[in-house]
N, C-alpha and C. Protein backbone atom coordinates (compact mmCIF):
# COMPACT_ATOMS: atom_id res chain seq x y z
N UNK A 1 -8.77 4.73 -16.47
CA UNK A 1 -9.34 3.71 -15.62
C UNK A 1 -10.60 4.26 -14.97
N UNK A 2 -11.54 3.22 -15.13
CA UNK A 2 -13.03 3.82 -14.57
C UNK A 2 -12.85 2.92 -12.93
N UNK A 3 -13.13 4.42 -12.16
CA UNK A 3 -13.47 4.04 -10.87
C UNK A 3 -14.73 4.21 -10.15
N UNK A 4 -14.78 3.85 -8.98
CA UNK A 4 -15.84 4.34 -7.95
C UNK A 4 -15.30 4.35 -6.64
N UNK A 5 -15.38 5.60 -6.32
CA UNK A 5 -14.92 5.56 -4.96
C UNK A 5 -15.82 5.62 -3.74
N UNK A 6 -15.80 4.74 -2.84
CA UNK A 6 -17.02 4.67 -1.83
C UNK A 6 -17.17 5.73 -0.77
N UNK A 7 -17.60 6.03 -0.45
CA UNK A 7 -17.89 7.18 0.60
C UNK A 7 -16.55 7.25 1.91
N UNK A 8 -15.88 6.58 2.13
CA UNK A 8 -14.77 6.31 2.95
C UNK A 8 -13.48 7.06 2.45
N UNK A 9 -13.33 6.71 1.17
CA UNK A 9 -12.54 7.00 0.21
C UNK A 9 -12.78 8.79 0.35
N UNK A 10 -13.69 9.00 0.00
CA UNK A 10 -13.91 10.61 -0.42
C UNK A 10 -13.70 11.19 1.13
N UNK A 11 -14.09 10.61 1.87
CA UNK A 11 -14.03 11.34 3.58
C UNK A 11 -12.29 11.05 3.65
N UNK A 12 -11.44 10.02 3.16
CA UNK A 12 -9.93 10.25 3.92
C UNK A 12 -9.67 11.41 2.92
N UNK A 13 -10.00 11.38 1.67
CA UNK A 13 -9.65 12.42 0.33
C UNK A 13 -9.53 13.65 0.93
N UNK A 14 -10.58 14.45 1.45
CA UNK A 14 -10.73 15.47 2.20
C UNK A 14 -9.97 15.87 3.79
N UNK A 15 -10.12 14.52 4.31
CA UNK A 15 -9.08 14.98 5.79
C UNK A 15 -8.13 15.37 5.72
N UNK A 16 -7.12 14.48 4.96
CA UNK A 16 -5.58 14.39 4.61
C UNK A 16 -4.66 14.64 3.48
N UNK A 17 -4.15 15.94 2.99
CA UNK A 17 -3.80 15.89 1.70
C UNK A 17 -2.46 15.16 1.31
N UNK A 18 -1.75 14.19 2.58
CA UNK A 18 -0.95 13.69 2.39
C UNK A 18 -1.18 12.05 1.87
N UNK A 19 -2.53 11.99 1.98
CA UNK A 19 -2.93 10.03 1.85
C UNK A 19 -2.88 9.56 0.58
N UNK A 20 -3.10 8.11 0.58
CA UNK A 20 -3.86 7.80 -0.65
C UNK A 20 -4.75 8.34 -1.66
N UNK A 21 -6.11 8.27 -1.04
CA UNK A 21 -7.23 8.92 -1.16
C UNK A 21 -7.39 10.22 -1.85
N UNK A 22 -6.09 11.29 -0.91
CA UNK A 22 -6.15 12.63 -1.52
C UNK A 22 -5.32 12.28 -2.94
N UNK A 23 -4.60 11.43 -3.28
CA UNK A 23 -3.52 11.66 -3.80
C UNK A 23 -4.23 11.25 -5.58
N UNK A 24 -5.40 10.07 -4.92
CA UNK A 24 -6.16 9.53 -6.35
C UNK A 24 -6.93 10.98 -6.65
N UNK A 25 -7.49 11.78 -5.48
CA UNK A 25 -8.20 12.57 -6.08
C UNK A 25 -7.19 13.45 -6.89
N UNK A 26 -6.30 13.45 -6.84
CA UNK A 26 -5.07 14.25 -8.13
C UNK A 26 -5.48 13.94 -9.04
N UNK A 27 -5.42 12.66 -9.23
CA UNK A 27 -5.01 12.13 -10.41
C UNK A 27 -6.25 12.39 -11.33
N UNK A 28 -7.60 12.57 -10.88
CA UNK A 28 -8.79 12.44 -11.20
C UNK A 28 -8.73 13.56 -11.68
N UNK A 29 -8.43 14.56 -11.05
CA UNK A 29 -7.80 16.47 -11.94
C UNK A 29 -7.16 15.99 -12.83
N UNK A 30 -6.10 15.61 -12.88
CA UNK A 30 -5.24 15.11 -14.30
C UNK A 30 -5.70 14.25 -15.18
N UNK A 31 -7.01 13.81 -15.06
CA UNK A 31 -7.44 12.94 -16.08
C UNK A 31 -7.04 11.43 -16.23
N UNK A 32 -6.35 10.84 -14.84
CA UNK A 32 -5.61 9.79 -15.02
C UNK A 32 -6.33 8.44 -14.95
N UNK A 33 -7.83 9.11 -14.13
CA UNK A 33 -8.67 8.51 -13.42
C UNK A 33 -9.99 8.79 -13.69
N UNK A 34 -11.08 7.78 -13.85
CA UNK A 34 -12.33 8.57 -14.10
C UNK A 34 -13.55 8.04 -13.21
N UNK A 35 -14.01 8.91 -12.51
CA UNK A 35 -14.56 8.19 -11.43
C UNK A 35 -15.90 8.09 -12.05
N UNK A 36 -16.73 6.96 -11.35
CA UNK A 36 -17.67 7.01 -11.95
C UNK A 36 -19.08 7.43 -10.58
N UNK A 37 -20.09 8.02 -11.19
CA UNK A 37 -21.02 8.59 -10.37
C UNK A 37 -22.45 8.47 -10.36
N UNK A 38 -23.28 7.76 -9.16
CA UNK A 38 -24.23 7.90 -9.30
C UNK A 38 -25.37 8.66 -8.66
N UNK A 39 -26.94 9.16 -8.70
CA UNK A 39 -27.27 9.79 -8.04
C UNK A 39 -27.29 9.33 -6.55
N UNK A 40 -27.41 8.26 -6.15
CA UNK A 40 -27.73 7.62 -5.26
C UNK A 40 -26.13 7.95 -3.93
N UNK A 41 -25.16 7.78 -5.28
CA UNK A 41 -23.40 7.99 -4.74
C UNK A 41 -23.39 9.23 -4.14
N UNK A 42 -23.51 10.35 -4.85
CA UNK A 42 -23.82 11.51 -4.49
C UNK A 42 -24.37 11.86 -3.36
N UNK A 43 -25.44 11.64 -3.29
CA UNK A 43 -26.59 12.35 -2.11
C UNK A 43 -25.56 11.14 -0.82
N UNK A 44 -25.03 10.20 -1.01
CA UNK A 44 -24.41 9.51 0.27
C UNK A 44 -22.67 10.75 0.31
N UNK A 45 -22.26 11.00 -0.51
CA UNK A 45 -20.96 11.70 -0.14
C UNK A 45 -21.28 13.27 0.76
N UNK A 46 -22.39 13.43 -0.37
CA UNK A 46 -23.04 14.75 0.39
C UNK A 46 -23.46 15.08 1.62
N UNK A 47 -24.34 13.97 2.07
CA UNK A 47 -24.88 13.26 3.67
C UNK A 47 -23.68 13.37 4.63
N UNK A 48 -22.70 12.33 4.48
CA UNK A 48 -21.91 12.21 5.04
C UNK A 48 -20.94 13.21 5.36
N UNK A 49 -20.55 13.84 4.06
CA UNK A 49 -19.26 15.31 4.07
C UNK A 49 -19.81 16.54 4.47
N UNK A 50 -21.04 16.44 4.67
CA UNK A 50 -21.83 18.21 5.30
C UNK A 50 -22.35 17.83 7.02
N UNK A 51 -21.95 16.41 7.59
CA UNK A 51 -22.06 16.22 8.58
C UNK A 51 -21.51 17.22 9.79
N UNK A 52 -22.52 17.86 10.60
CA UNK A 52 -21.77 18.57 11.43
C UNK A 52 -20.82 18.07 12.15
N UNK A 53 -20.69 17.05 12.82
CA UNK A 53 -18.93 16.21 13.05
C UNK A 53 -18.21 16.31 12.34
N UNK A 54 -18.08 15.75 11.27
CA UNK A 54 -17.55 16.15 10.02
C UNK A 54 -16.45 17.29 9.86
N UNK A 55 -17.67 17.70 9.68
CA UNK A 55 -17.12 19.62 9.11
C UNK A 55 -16.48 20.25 10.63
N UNK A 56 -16.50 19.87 12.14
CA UNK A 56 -16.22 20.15 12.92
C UNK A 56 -14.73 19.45 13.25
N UNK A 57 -14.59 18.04 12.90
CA UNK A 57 -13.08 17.74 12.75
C UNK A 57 -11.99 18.22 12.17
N UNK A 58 -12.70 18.51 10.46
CA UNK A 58 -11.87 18.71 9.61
C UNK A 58 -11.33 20.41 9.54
N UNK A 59 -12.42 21.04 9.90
CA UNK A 59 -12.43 22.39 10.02
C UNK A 59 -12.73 23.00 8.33
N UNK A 60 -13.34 22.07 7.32
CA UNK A 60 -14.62 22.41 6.29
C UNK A 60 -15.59 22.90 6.65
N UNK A 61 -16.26 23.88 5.56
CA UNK A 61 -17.77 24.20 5.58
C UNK A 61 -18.15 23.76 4.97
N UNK A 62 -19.84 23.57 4.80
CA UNK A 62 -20.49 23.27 4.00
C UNK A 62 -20.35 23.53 2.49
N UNK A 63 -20.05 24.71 2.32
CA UNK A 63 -19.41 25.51 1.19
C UNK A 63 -18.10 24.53 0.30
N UNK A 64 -16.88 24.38 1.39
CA UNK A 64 -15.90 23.94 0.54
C UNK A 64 -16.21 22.47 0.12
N UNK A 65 -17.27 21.69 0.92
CA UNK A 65 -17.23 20.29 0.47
C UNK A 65 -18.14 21.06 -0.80
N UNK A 66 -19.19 21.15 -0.74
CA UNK A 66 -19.98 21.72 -2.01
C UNK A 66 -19.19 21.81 -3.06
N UNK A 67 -17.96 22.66 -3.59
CA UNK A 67 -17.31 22.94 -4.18
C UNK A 67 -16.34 21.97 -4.63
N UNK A 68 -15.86 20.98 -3.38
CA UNK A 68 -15.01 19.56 -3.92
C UNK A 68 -16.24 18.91 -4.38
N UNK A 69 -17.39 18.52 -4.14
CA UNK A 69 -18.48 17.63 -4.81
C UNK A 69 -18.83 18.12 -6.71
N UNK A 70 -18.97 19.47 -6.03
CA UNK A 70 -18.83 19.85 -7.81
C UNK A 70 -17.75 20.11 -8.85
N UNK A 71 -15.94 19.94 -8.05
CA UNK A 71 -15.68 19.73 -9.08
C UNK A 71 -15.37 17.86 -9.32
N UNK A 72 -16.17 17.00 -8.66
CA UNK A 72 -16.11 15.76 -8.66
C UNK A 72 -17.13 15.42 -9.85
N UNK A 73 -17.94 16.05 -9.44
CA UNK A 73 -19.34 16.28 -10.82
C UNK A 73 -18.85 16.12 -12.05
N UNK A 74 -18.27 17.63 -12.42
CA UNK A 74 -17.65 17.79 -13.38
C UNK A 74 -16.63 16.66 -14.06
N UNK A 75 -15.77 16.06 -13.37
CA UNK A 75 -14.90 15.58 -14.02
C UNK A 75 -15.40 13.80 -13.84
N UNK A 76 -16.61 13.32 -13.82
CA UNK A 76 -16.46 12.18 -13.27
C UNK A 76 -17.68 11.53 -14.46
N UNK A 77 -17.82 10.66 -14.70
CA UNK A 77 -19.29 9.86 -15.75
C UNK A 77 -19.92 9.49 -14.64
N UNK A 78 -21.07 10.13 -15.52
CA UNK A 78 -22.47 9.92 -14.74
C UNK A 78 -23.55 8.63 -15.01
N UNK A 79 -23.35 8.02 -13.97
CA UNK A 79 -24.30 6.91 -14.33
C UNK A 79 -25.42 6.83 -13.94
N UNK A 80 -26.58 6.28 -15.07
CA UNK A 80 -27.57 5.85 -14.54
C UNK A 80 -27.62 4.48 -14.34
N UNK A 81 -28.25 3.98 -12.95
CA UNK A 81 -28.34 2.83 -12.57
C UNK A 81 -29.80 2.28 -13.01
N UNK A 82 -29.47 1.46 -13.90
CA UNK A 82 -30.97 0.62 -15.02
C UNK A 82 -31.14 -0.78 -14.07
N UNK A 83 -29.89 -1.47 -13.80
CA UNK A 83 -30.48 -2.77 -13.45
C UNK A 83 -29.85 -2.77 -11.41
N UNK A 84 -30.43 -3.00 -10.65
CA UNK A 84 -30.29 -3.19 -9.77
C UNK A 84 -29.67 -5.08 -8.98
N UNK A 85 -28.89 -4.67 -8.07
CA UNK A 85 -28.81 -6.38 -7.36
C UNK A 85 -28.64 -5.67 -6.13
N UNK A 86 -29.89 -6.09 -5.39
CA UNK A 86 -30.34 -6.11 -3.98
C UNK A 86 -31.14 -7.34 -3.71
N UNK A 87 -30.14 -8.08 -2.49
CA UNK A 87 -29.18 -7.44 -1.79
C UNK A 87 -27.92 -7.95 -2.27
N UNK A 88 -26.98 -7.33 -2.26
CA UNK A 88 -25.68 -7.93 -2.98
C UNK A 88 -24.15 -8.14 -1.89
N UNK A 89 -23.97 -6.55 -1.39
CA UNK A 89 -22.56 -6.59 -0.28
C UNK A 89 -23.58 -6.62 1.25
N UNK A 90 -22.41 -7.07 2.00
CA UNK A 90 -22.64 -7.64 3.10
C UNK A 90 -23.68 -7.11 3.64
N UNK A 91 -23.56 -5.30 3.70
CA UNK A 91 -24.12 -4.23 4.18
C UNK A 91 -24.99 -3.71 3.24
N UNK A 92 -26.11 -3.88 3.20
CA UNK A 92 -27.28 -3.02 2.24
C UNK A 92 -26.56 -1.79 1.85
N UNK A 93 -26.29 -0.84 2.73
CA UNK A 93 -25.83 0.55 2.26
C UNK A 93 -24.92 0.58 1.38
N UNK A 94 -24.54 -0.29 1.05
CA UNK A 94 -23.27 -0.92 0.09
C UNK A 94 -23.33 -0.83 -1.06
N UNK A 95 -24.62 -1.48 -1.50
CA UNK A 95 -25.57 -1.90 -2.40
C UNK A 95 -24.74 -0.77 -3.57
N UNK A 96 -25.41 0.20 -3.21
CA UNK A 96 -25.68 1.37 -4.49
C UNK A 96 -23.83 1.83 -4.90
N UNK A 97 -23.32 1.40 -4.11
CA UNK A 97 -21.17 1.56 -4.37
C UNK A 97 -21.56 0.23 -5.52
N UNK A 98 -21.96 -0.48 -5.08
CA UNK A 98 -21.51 -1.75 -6.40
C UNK A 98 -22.27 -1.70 -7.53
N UNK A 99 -23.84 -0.99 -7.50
CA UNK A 99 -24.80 -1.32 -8.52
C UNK A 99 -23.90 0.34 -9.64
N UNK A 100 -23.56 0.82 -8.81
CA UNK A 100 -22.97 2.32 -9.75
C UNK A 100 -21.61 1.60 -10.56
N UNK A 101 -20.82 1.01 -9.87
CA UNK A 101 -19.99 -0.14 -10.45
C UNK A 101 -20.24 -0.82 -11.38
N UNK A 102 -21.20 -1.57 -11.43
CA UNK A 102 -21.51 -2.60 -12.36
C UNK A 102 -22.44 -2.14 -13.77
N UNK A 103 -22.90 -1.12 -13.65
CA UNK A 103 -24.28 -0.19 -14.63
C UNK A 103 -22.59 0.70 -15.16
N UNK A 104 -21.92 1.13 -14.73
CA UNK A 104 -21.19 2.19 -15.50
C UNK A 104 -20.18 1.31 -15.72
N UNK A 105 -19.70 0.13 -15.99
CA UNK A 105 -18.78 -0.69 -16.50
C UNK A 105 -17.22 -0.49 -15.59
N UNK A 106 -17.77 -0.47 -14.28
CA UNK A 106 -16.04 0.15 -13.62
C UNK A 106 -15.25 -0.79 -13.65
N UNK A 107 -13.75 -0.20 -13.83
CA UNK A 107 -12.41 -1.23 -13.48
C UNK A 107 -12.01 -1.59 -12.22
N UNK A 108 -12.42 -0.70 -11.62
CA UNK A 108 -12.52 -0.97 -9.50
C UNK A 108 -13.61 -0.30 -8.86
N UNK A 109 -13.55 -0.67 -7.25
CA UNK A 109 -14.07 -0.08 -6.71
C UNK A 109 -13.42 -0.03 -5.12
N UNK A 110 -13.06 1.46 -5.27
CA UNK A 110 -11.84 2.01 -4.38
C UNK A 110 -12.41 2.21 -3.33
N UNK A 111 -11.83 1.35 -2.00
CA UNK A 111 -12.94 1.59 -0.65
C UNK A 111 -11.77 1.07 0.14
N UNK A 112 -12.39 1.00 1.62
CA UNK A 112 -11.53 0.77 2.84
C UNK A 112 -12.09 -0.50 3.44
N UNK A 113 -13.30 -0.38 3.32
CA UNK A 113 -14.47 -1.36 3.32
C UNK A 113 -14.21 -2.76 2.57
N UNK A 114 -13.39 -3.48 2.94
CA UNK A 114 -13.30 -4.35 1.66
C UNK A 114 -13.90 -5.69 2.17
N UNK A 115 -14.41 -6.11 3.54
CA UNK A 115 -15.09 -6.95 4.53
C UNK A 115 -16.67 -6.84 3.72
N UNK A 116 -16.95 -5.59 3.43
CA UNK A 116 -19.05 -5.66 2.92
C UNK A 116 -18.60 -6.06 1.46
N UNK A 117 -17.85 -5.28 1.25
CA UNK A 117 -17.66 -5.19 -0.85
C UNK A 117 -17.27 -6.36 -1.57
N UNK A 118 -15.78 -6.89 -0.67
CA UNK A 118 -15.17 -7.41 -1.91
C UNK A 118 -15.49 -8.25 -2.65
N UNK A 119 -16.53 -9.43 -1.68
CA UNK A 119 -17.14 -10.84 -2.14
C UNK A 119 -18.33 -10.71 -3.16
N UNK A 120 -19.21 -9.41 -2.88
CA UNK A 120 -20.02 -9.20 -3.46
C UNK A 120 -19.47 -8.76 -4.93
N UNK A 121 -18.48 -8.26 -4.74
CA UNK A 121 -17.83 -7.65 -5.98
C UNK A 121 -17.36 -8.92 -6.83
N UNK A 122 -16.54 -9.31 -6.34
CA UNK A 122 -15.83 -10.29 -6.99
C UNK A 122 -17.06 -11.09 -7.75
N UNK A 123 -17.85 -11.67 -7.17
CA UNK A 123 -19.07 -12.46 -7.47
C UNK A 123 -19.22 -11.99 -9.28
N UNK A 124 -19.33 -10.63 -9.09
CA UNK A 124 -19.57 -9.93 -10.40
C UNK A 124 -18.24 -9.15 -11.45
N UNK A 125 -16.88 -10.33 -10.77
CA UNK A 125 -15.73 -10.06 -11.76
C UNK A 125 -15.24 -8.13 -11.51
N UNK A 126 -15.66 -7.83 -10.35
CA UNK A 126 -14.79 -6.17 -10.03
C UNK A 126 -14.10 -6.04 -9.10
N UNK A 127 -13.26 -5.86 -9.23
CA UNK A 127 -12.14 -5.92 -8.44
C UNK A 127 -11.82 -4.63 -7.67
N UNK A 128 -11.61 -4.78 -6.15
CA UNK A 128 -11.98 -3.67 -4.60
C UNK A 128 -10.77 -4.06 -4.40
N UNK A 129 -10.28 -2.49 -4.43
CA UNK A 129 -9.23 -2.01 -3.92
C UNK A 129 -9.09 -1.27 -2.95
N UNK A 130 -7.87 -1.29 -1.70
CA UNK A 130 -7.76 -0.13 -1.36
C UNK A 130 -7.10 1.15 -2.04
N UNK A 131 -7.48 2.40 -1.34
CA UNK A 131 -6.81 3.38 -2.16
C UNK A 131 -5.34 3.44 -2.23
N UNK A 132 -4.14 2.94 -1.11
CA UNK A 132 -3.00 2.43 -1.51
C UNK A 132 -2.27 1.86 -2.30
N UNK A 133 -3.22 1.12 -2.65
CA UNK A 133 -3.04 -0.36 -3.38
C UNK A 133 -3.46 -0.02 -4.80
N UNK A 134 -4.75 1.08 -5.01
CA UNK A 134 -4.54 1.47 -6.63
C UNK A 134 -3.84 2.39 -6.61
N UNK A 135 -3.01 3.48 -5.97
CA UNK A 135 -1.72 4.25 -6.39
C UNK A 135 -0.28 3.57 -6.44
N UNK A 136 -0.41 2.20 -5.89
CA UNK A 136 0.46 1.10 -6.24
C UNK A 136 0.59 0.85 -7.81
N UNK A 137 0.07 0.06 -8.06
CA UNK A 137 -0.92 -0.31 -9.38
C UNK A 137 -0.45 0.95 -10.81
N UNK A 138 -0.94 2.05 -10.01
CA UNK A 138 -1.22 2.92 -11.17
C UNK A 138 0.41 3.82 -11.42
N UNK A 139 1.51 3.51 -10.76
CA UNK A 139 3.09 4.04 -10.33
C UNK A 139 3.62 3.14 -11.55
């Protein structure tokens, strides 16, 4: 199953190794799951997960997110985004979670956020999940 996980997703992934979130990122090691990635996705997980708040809650360095980002790299399809729709979810910043979605052919798009995404999504037949709700699904 081709996913995308929105920046929300990857921040509970990392807090909690008991959640949802952490639990898809298993599955994504096991091959169960294939996330999909864009440059645009990236430089926002990166932004966000090297945040000095951040890294001061969780008690991460810069270092270990580095190291979860690259082995996210590794195991995930890389998309290039050719056709753009701006503006599309509620929230501009949104934008680039759905256009990485729709350019890499995803089966969801795994977020918490489902108030900016889902309408925009749906519009274009992709279906926003929470991360609960696809380890539901995928049991």
């Amino acid at each position: 199953m081709r996913v995308v996980f929105d920046t929300d997703v990857m921040v509970a992934a990392l807090e909690s190794a008991n959640g949802a979130s952490h639990q898809l990122l298993l599955r994504v090691g096991r091959g169960e799951l294939r996330p999909l990635l864009s440059t645009s996705l990236l430089l926002e997980y990166e932004a966000v997960l090297t945040r000095q708040a951040y890294l001061q809650r969780t008690g991460l360095t810069a270092e270990d997110v580095q190291a979860a980002l690259d082995d996210m790299i590794r195991l995930c399809h890389r998309v290039s985004v050719q056709i753009r729709w701006r503006p599309a979810a509620n929230d501009p910043d949104d934008d680039h979670v759905l256009e990485t979605a729709l350019n890499g052919g995803a089966d969801a798009i795994v977020t918490f956020n489902l108030r900016d995404l889902a309408k925009a999504a749906d519009r274009f037949g992709v279906p926003v999940l929470r991360p609960g709700e696809l380890l539901r699904r995928l049991k």
